[in-house]
C-alpha atoms as a PDB file:
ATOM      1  CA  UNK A   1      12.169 -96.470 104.533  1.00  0.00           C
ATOM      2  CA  UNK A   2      10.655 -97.248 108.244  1.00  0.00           C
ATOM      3  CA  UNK A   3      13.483 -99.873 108.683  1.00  0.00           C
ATOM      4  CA  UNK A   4      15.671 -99.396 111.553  1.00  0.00           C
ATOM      5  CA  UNK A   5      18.426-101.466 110.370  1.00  0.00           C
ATOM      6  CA  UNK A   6      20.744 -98.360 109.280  1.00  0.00           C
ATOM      7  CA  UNK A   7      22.768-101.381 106.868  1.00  0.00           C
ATOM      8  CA  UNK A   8      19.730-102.744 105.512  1.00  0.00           C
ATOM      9  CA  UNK A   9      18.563 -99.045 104.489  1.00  0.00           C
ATOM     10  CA  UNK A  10      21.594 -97.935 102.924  1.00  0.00           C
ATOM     11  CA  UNK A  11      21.357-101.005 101.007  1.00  0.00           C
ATOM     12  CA  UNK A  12      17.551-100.482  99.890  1.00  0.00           C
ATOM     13  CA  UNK A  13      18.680 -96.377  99.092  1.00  0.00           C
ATOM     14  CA  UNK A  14      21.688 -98.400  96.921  1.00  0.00           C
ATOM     15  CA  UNK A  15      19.260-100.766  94.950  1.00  0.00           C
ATOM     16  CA  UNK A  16      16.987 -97.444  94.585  1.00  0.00           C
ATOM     17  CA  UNK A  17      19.902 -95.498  93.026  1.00  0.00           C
ATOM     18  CA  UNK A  18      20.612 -98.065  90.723  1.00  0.00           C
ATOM     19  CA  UNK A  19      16.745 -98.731  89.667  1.00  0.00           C
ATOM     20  CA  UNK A  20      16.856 -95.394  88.251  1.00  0.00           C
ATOM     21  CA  UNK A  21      19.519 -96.297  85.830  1.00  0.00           C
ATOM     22  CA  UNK A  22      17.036 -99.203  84.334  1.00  0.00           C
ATOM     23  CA  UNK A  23      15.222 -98.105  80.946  1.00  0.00           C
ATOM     24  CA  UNK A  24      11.645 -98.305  81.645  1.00  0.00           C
ATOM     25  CA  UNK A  25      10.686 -97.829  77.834  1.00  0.00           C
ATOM     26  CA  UNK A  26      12.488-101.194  77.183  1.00  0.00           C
ATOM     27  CA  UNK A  27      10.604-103.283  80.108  1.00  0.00           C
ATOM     28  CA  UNK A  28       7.339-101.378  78.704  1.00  0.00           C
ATOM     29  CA  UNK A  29       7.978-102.597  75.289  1.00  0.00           C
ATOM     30  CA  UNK A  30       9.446-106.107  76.448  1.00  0.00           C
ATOM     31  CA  UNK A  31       5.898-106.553  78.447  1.00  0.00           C
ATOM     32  CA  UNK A  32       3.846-105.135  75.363  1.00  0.00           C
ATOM     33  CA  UNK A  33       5.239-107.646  73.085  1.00  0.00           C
ATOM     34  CA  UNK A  34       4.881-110.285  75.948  1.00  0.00           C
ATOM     35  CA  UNK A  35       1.280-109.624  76.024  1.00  0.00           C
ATOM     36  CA  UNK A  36       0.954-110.057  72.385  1.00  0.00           C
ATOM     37  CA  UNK A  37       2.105-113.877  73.403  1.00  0.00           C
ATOM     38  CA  UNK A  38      -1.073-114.432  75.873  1.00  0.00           C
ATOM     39  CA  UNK A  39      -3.649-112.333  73.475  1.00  0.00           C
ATOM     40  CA  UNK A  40      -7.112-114.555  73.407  1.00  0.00           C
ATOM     41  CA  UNK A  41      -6.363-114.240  69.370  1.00  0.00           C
ATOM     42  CA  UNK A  42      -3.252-116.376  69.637  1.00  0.00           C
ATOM     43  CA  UNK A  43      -3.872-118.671  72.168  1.00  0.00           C
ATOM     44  CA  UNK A  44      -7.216-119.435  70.817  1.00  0.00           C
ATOM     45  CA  UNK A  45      -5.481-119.811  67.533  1.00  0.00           C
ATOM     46  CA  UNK A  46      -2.701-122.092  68.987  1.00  0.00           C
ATOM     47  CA  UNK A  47      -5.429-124.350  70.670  1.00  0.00           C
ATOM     48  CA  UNK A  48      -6.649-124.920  67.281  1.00  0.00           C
ATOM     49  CA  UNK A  49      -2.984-125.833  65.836  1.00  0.00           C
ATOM     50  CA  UNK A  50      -2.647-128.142  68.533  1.00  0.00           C
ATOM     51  CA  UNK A  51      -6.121-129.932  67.730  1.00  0.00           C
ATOM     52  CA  UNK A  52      -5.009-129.704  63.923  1.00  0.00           C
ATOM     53  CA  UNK A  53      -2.017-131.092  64.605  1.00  0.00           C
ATOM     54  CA  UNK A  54      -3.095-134.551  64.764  1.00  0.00           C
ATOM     55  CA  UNK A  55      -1.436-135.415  68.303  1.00  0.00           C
ATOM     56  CA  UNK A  56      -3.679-136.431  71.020  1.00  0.00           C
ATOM     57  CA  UNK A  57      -4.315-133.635  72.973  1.00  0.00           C
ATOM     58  CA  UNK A  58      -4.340-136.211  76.404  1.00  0.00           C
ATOM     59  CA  UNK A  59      -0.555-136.233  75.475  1.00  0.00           C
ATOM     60  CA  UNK A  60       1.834-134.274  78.245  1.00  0.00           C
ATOM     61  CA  UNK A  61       4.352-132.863  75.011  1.00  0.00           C
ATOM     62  CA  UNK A  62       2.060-131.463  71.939  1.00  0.00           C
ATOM     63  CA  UNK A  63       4.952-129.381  71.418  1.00  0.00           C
ATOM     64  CA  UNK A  64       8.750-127.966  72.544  1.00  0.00           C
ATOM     65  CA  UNK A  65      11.190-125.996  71.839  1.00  0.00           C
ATOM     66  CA  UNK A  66      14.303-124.712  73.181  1.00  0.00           C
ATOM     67  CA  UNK A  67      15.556-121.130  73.107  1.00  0.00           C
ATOM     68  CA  UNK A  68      18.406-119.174  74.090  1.00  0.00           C
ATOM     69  CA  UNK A  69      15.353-117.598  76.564  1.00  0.00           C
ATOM     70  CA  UNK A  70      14.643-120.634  77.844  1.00  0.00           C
ATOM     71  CA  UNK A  71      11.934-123.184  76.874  1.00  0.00           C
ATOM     72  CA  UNK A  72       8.418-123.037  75.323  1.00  0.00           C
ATOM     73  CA  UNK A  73       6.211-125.794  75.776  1.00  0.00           C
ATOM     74  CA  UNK A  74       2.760-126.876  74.844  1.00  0.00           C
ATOM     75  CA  UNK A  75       0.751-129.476  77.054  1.00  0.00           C
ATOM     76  CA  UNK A  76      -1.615-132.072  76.776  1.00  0.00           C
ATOM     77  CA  UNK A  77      -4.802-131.985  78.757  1.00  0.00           C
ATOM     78  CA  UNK A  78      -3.715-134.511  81.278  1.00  0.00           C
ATOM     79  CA  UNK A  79      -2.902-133.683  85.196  1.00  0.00           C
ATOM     80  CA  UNK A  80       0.401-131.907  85.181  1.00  0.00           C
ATOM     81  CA  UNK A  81       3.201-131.281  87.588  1.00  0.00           C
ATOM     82  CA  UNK A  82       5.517-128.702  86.619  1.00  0.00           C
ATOM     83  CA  UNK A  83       8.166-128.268  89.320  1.00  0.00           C
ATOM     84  CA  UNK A  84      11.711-129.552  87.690  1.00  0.00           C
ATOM     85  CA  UNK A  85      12.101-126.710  84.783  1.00  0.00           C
ATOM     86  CA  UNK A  86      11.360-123.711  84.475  1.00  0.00           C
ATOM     87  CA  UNK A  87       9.679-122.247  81.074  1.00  0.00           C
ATOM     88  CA  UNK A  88       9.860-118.894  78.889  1.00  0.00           C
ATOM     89  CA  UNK A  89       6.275-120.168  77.839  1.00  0.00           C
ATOM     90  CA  UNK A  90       4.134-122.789  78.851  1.00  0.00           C
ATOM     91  CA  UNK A  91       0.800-123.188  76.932  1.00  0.00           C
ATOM     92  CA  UNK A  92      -1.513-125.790  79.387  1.00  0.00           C
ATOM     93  CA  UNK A  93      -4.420-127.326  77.303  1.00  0.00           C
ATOM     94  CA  UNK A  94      -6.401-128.390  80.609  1.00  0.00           C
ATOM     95  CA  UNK A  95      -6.135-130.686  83.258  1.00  0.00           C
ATOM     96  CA  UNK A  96      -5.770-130.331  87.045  1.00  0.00           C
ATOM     97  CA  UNK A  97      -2.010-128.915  86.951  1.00  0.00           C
ATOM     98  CA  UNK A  98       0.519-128.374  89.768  1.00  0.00           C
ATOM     99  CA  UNK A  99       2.803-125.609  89.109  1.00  0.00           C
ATOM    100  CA  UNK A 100       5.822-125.260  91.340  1.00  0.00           C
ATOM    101  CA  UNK A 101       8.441-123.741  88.829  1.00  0.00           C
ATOM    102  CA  UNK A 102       9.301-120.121  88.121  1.00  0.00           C
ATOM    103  CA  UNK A 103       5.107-120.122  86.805  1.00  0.00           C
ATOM    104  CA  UNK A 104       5.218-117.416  84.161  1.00  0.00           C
ATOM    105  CA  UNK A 105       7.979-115.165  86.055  1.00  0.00           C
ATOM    106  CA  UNK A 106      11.242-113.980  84.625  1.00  0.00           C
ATOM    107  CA  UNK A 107      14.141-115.526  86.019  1.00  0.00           C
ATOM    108  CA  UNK A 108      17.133-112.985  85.836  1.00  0.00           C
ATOM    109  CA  UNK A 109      19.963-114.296  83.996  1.00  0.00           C
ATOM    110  CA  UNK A 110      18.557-116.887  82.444  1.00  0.00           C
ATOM    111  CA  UNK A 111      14.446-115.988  81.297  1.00  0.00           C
ATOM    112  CA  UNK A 112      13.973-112.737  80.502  1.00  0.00           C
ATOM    113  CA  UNK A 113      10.313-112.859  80.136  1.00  0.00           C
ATOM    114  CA  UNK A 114       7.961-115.993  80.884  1.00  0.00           C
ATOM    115  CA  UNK A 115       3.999-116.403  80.119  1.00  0.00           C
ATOM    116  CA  UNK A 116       1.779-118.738  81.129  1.00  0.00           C
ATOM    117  CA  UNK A 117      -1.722-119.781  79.758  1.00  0.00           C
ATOM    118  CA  UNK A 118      -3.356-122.581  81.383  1.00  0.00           C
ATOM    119  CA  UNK A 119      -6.879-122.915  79.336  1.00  0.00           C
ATOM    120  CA  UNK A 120      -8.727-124.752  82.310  1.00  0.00           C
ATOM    121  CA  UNK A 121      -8.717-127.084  84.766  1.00  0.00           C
ATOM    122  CA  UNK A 122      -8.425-126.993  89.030  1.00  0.00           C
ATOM    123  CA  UNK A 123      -4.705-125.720  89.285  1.00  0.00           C
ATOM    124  CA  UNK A 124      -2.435-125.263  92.010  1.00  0.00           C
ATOM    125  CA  UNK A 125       0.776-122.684  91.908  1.00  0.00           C
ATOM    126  CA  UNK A 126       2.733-123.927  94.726  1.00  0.00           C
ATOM    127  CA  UNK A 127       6.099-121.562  96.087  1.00  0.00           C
ATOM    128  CA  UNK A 128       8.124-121.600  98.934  1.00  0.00           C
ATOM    129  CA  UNK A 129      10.422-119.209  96.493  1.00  0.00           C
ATOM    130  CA  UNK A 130      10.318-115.293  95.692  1.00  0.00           C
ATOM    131  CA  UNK A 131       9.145-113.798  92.761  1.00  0.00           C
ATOM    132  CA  UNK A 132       6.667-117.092  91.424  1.00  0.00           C
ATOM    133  CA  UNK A 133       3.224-116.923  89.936  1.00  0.00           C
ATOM    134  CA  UNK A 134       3.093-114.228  87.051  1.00  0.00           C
ATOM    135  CA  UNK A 135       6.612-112.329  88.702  1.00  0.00           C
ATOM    136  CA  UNK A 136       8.722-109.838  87.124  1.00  0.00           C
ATOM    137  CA  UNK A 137      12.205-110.144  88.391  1.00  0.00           C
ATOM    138  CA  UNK A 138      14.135-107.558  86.361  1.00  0.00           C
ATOM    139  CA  UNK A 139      12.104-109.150  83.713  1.00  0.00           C
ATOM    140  CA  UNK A 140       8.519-109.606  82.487  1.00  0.00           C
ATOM    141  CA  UNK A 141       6.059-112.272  83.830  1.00  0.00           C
ATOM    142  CA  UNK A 142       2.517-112.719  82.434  1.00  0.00           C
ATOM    143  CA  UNK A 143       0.218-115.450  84.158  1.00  0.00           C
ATOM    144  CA  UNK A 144      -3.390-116.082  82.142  1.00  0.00           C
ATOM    145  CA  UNK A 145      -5.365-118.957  83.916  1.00  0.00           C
ATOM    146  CA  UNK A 146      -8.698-118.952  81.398  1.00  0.00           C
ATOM    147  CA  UNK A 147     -10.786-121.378  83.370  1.00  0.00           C
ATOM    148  CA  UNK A 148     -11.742-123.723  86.684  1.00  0.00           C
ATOM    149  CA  UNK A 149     -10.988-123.542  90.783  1.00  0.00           C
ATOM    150  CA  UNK A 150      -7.684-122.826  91.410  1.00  0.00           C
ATOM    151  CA  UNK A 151      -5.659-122.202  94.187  1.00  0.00           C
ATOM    152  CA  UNK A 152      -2.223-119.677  94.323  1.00  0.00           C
ATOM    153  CA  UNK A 153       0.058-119.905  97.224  1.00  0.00           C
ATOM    154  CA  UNK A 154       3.516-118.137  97.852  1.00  0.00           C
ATOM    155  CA  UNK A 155       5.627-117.088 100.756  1.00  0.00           C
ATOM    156  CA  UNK A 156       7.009-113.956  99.467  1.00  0.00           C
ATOM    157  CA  UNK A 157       7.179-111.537  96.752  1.00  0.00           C
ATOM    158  CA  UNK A 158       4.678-113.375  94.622  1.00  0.00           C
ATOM    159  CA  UNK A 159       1.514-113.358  92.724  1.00  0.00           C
ATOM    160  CA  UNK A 160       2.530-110.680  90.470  1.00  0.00           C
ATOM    161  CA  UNK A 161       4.601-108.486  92.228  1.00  0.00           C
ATOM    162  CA  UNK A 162       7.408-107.008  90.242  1.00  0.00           C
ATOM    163  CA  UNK A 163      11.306-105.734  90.829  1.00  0.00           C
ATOM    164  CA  UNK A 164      12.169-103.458  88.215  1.00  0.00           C
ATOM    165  CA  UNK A 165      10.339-105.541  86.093  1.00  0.00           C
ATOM    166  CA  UNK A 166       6.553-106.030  84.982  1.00  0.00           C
ATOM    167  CA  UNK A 167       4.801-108.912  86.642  1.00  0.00           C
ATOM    168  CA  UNK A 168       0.635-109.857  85.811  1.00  0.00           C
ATOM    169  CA  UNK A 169      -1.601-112.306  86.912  1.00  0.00           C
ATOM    170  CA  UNK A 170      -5.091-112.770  85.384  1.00  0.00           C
ATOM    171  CA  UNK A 171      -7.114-115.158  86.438  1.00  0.00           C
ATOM    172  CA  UNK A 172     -10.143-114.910  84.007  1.00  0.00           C
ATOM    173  CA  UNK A 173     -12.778-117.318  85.793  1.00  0.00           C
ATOM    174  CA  UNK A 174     -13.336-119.843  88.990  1.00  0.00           C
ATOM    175  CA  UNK A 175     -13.643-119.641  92.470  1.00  0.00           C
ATOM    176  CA  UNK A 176     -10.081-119.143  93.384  1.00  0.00           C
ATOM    177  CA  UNK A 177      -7.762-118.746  96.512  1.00  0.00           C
ATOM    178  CA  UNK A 178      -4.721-116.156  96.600  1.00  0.00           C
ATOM    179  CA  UNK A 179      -2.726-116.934  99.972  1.00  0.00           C
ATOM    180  CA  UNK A 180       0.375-114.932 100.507  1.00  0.00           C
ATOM    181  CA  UNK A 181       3.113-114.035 103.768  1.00  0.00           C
ATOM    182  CA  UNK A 182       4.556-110.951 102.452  1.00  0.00           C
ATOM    183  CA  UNK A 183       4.394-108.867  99.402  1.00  0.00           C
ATOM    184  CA  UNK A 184       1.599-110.416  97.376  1.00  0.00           C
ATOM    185  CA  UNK A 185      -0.398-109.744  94.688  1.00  0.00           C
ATOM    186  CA  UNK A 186       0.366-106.932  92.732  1.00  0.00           C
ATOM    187  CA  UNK A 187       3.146-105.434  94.869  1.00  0.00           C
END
């Protein structure tokens, strides 16, 4: 460490002593499975239940459900803000959609893995917290935003940066921004 705070590196040796106690083949196979949950086969195939389904897609519910993980949701195509609750999954038809909630990271203690799909639309992922936008937190978090212009912004430890945990953000098409203080993108 290049810190010169001799407390605040005995602490960071501390959290690095303990890190090696965490099982790495479980996080692997917690993200692997994750993955399975933003997979172009599923969510293509879960866009297609949702049109079958026979609610209007311009709805803001299609779908929920709660879990002892936390909640899974399925949205309507209409402009979104999602900045009360936080979600386990969150399946976005479309729409120009503000996300200021945990946005597809784990939450420790309460979500121990969170996705995100947003299938299009001009969205904004808004954070003035750690660990948002696609974050794993000693946890999993898997951020897919399929389509349109959108715009990312965090203060710290964001855009897919990950604490003993797995984080990913792909962002498969649009001119988009990534803005970040410290610890961004991929850390």
């Amino acid at each position: 460490s290049y810190d010169k705070d001799a407390a605040r590196q005995q602490a960071g040796v501390r959290v690095l002593r303990l890190a090696r106690k965490a099982d790495v083949g479980a996080l692997l196979e917690q993200a692997r499975l994750a993955a399975l949950l933003v997979a172009p086969e599923f969510t293509a195939s879960l866009r297609r239940a949702a049109e079958a389904s026979g609610v209007p897609l311009d709805k803001p519910v299609i779908a929920r459900r709660n879990t002892p993980h936390g909640a899974v949701l399925v949205s309507g195509t209409g402009r979104t803000r999602y900045d009360k609750e936080d979600f386990a999954a969150l399946y976005d038809l479309g729409g120009d959609d503000v996300y200021a909630n945990n946005a597809a990271s784990s939450v420790p203690g309460a979500i121990p893995t969170a996705v995100i799909v947003d299938y299009a639309g001009d969205d904004a992922y808004e954070s003035t917290a750690a660990f948002r936008q696609g974050c794993g937190d000693l946890g999993v978090g898997i951020l897919v935003d399929l389509a349109g212009d959108d715009c990312y912004v965090g203060r710290r430890c964001g855009q897919a940066a990950g604490f003993m945990g797995v984080g990913i953000l792909c962002d498969e098409a649009g001119d988009d921004t990534y803005r970040g203080q410290d610890f961004h993108q991929a850390v």
